[in-house]
N, C-alpha and C. Protein backbone atom coordinates (compact mmCIF):
# COMPACT_ATOMS: atom_id res chain seq x y z
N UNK A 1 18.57 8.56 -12.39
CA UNK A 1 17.36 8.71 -13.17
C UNK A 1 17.36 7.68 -14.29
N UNK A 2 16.25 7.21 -14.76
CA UNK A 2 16.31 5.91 -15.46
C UNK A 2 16.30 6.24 -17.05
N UNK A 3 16.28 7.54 -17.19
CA UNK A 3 16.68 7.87 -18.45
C UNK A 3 18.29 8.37 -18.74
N UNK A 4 19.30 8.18 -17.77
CA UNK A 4 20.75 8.09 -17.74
C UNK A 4 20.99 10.01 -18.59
N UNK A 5 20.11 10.85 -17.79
CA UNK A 5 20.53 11.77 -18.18
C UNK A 5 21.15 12.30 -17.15
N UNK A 6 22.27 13.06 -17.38
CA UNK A 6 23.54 14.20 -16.34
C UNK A 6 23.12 14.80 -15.88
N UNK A 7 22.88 15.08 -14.65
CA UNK A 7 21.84 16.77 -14.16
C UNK A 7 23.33 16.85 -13.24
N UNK A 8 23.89 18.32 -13.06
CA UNK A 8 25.03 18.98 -12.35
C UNK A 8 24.08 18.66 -11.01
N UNK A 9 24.99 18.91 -9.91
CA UNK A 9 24.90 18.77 -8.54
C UNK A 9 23.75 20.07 -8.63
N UNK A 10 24.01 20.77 -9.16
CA UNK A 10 23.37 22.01 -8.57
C UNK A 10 22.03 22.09 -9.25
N UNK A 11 21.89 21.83 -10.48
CA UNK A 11 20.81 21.70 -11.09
C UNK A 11 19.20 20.41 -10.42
N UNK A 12 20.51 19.35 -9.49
CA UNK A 12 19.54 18.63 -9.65
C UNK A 12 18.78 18.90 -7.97
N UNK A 13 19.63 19.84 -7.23
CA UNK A 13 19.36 20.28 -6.17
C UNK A 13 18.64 20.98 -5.87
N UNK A 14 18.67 22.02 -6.82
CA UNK A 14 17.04 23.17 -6.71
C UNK A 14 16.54 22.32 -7.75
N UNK A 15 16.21 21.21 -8.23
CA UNK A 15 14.74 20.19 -8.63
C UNK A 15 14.22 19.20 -7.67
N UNK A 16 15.33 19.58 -6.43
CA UNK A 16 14.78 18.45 -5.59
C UNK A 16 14.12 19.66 -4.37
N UNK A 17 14.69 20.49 -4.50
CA UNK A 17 14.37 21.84 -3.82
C UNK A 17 12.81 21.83 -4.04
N UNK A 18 12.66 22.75 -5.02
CA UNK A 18 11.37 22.75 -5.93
C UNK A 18 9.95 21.76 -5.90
N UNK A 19 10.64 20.63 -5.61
CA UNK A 19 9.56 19.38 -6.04
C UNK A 19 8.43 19.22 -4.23
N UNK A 20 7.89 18.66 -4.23
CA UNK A 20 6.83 18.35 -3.57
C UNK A 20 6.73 16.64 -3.59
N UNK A 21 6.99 16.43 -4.56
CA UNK A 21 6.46 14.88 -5.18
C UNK A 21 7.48 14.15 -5.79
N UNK A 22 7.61 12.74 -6.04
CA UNK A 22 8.27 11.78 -6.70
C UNK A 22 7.09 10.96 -7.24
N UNK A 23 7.40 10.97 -8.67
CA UNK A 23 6.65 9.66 -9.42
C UNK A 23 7.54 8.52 -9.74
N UNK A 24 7.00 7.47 -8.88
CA UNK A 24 7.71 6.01 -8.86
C UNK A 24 6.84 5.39 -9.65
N UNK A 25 7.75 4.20 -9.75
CA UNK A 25 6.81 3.14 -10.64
C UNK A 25 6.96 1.73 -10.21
N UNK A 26 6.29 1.00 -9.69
CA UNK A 26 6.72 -0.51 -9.29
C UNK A 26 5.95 -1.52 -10.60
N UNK A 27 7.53 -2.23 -10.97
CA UNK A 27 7.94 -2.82 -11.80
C UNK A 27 7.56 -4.53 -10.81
N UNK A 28 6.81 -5.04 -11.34
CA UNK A 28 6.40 -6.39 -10.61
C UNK A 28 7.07 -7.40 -12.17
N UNK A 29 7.69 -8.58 -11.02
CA UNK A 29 8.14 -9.39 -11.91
C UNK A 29 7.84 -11.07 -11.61
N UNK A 30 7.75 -11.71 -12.46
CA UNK A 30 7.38 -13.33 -12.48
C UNK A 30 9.01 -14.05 -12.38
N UNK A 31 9.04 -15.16 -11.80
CA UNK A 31 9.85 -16.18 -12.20
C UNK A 31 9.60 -16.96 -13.42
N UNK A 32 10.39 -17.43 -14.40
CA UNK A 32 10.15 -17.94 -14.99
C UNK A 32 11.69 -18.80 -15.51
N UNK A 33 11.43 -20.12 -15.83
CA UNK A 33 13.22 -20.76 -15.86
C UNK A 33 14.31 -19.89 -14.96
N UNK A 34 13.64 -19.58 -13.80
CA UNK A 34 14.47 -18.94 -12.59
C UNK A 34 15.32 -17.93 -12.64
N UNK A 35 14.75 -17.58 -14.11
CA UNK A 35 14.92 -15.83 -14.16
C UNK A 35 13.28 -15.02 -13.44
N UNK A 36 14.19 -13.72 -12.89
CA UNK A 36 12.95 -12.95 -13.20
C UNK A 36 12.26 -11.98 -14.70
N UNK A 37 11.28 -12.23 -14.57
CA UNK A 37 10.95 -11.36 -15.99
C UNK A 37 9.86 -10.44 -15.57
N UNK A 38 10.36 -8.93 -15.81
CA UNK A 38 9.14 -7.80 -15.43
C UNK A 38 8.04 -7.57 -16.69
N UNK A 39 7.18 -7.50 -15.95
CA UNK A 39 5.85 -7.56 -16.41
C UNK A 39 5.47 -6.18 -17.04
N UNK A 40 4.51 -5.90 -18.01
CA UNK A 40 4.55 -4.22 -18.55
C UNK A 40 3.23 -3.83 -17.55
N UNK A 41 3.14 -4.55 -16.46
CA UNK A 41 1.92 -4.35 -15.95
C UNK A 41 2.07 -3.63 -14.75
N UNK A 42 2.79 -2.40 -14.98
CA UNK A 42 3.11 -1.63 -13.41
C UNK A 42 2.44 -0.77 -13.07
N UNK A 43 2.71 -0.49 -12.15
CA UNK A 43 1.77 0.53 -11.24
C UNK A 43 2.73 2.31 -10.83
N UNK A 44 2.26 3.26 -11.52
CA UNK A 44 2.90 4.65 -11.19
C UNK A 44 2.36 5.19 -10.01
N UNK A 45 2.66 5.67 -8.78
CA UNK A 45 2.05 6.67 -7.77
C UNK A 45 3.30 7.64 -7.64
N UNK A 46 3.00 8.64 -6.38
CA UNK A 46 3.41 9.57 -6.05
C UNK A 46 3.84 9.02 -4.74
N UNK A 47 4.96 9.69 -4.25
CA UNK A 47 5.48 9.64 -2.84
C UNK A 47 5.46 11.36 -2.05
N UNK A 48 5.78 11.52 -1.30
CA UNK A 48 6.40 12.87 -0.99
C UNK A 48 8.08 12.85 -1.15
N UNK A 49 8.39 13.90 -1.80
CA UNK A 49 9.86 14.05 -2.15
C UNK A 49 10.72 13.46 -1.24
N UNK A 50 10.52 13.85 0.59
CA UNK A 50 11.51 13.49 1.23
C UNK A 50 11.68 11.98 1.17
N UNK A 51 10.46 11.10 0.98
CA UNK A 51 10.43 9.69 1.00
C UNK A 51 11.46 9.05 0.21
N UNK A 52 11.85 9.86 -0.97
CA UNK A 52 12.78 9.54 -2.01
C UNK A 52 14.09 10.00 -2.11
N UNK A 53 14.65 10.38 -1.02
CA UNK A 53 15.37 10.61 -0.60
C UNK A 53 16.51 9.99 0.23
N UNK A 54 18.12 10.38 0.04
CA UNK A 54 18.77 9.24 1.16
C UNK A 54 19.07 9.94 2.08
N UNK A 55 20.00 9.93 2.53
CA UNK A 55 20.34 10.69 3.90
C UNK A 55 21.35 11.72 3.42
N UNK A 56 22.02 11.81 2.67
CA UNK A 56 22.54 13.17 2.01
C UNK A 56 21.43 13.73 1.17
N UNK A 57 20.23 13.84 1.24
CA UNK A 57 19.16 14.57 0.39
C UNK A 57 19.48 14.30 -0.94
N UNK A 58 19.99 13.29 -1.44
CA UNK A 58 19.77 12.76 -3.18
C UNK A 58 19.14 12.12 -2.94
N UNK A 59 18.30 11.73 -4.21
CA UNK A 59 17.43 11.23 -4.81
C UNK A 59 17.95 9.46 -5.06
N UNK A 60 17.47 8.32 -4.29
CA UNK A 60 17.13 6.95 -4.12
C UNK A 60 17.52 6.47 -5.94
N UNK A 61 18.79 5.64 -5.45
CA UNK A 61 19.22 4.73 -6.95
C UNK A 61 17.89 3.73 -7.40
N UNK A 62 17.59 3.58 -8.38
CA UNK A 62 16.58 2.96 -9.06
C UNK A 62 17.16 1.68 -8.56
N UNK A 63 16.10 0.19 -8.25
CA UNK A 63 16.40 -0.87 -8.71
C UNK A 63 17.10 -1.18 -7.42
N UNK A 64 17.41 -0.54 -6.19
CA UNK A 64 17.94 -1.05 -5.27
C UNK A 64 17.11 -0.87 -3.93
N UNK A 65 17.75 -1.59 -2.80
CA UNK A 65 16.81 -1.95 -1.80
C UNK A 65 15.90 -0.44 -1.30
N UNK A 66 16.83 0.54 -0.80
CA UNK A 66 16.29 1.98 -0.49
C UNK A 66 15.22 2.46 -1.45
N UNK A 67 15.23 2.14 -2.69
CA UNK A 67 13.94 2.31 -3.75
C UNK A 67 13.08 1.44 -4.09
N UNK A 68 13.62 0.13 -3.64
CA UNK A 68 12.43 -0.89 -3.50
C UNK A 68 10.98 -0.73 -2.42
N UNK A 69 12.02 0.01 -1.35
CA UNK A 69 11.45 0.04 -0.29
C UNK A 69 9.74 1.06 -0.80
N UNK A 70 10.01 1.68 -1.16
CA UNK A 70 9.05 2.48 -1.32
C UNK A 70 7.74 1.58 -2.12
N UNK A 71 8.01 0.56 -2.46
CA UNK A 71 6.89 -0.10 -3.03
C UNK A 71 5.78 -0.59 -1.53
N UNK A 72 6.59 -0.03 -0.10
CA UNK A 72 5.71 -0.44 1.15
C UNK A 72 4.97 1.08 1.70
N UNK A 73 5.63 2.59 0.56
CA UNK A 73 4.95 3.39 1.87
C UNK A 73 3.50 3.19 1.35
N UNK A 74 2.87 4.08 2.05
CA UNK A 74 1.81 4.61 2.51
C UNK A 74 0.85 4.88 1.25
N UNK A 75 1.26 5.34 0.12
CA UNK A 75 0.86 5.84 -0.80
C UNK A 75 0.66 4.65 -2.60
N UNK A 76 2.15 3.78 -1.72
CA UNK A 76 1.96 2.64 -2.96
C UNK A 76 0.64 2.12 -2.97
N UNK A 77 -0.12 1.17 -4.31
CA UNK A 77 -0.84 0.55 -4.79
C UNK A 77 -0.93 -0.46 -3.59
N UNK A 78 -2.30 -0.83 -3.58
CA UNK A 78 -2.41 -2.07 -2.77
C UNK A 78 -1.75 -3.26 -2.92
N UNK A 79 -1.93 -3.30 -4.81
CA UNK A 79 -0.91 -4.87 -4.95
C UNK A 79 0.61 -4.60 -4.99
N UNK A 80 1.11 -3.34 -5.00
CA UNK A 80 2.36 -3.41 -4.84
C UNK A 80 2.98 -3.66 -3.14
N UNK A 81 1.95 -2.76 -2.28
CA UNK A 81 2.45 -2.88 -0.83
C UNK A 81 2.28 -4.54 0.01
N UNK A 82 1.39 -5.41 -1.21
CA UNK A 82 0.68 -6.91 -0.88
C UNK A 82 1.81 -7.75 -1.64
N UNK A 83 2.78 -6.88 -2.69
CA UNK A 83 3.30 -8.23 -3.52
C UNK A 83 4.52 -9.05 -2.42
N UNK A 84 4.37 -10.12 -2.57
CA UNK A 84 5.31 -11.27 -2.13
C UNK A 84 6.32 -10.81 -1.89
N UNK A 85 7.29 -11.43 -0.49
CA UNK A 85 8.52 -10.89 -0.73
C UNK A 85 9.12 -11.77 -1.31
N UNK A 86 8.84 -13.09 -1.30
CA UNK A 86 9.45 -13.87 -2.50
C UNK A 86 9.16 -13.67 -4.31
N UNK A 87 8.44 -13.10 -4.39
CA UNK A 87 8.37 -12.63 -5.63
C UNK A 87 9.40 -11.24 -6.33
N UNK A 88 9.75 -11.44 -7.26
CA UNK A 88 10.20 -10.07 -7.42
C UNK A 88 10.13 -9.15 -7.83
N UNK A 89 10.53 -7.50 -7.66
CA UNK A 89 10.02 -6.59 -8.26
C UNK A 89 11.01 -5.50 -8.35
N UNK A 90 11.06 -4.45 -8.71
CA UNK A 90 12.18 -3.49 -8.34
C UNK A 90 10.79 -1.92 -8.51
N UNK A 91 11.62 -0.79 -8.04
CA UNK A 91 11.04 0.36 -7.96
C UNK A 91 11.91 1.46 -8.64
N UNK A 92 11.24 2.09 -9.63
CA UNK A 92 12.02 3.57 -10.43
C UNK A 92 11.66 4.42 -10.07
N UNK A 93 12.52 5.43 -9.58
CA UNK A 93 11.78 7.01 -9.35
C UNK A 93 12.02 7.58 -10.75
N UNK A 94 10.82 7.86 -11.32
CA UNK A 94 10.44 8.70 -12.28
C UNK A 94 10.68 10.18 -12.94
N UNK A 95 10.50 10.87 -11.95
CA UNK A 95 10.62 12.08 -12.11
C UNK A 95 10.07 13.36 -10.69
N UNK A 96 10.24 13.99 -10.62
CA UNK A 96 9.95 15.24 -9.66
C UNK A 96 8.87 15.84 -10.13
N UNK A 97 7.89 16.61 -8.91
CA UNK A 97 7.10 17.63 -9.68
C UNK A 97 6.38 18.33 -8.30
């Protein structure tokens, strides 16, 4: 979670239990002197819980390919599911609900 708070195994299991939904956020970023630099110009949607999910039923590390991915389902923003793959971007899961 991108606020680096502790949730026990068990706590965070009946919240993943519970939930219906994941709020992601795609973080779109520019090159610039061949860094990337993210833009404050992102886009929040909803997924369905299982989407955010790995194959042991936790919840998708921020910032890596399995959570990037989600900037292609079904539900992402048009310009996020259109952005470049040469461009870069990363994806946060937000929160449950």
């Amino acid at each position: 979670m991108s606020d680096n708070t502790r949730h026990s195994e068990t706590s965070l299991s009946s919240e993943i239990e519970g939930a219906d939904e994941a709020v992601v956020t795609f973080h779109p970023q520019i090159w610039h002197d061949n860094r990337a630099l993210t833009s404050d110009d992102t886009e929040t949607y909803t997924v369905p819980v299982e989407a955010a999910l790995d194959d042991n039923g936790e919840l998708l590390e921020d910032d890596t390919g399995e959570s990037d991915a989600l900037a292609t389902h079904e539900n992402a923003p048009e310009r996020a599911q259109n952005w470049s793959e040469n461009d870069p971007y990363y994806v946060t899961i937000d929160g449950l609900r």
